[in-house]
C-alpha atoms as a PDB file:
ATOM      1  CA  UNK A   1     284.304  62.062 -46.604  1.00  0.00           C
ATOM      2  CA  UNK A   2     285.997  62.499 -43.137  1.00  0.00           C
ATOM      3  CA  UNK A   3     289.257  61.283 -44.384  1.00  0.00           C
ATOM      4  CA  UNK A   4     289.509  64.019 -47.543  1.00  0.00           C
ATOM      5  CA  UNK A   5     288.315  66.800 -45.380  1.00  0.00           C
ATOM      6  CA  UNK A   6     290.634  66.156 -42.148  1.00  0.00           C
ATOM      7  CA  UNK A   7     293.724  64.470 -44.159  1.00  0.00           C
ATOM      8  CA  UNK A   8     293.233  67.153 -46.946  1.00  0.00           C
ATOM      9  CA  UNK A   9     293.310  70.212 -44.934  1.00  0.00           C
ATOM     10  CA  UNK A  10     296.552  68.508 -43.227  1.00  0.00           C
ATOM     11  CA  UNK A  11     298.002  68.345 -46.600  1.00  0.00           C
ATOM     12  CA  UNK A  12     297.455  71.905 -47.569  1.00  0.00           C
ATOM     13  CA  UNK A  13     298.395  73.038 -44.470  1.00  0.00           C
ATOM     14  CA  UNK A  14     302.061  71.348 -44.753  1.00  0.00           C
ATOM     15  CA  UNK A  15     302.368  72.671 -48.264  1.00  0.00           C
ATOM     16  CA  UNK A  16     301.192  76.145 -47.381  1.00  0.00           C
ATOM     17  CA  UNK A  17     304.167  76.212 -44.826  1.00  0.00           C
ATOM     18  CA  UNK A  18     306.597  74.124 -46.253  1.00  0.00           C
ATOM     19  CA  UNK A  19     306.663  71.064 -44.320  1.00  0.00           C
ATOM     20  CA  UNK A  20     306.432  67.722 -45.859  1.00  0.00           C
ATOM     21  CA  UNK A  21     303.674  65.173 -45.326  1.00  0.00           C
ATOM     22  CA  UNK A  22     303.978  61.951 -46.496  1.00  0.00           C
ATOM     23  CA  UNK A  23     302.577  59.734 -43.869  1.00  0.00           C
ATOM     24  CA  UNK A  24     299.495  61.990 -44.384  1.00  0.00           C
ATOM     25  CA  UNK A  25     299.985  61.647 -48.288  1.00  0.00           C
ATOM     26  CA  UNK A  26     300.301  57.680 -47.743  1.00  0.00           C
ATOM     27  CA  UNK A  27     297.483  57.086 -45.455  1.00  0.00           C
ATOM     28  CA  UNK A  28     294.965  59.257 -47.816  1.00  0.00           C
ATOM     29  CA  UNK A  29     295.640  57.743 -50.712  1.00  0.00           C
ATOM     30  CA  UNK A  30     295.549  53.953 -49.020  1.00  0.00           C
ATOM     31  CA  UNK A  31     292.369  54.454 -47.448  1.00  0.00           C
ATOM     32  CA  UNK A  32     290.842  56.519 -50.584  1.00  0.00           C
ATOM     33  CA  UNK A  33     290.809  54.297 -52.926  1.00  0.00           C
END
């Protein structure tokens, strides 16, 4: 869906650089299921 590619990709990139994303983290998982 929309929300695992664009939220996803937001994800990865805060990992990939080190920044925390937990808003992101929170809204993915509340609209996902």
């Amino acid at each position: 869906s929309e929300l695992d590619a664009i939220g996803g990709a937001l994800l990865r990139i805060g990992e990939r650089h080190g920044v925390p994303t937990p808003a992101i983290a929170r809204i993915v998982a509340a609209l996902g299921s």
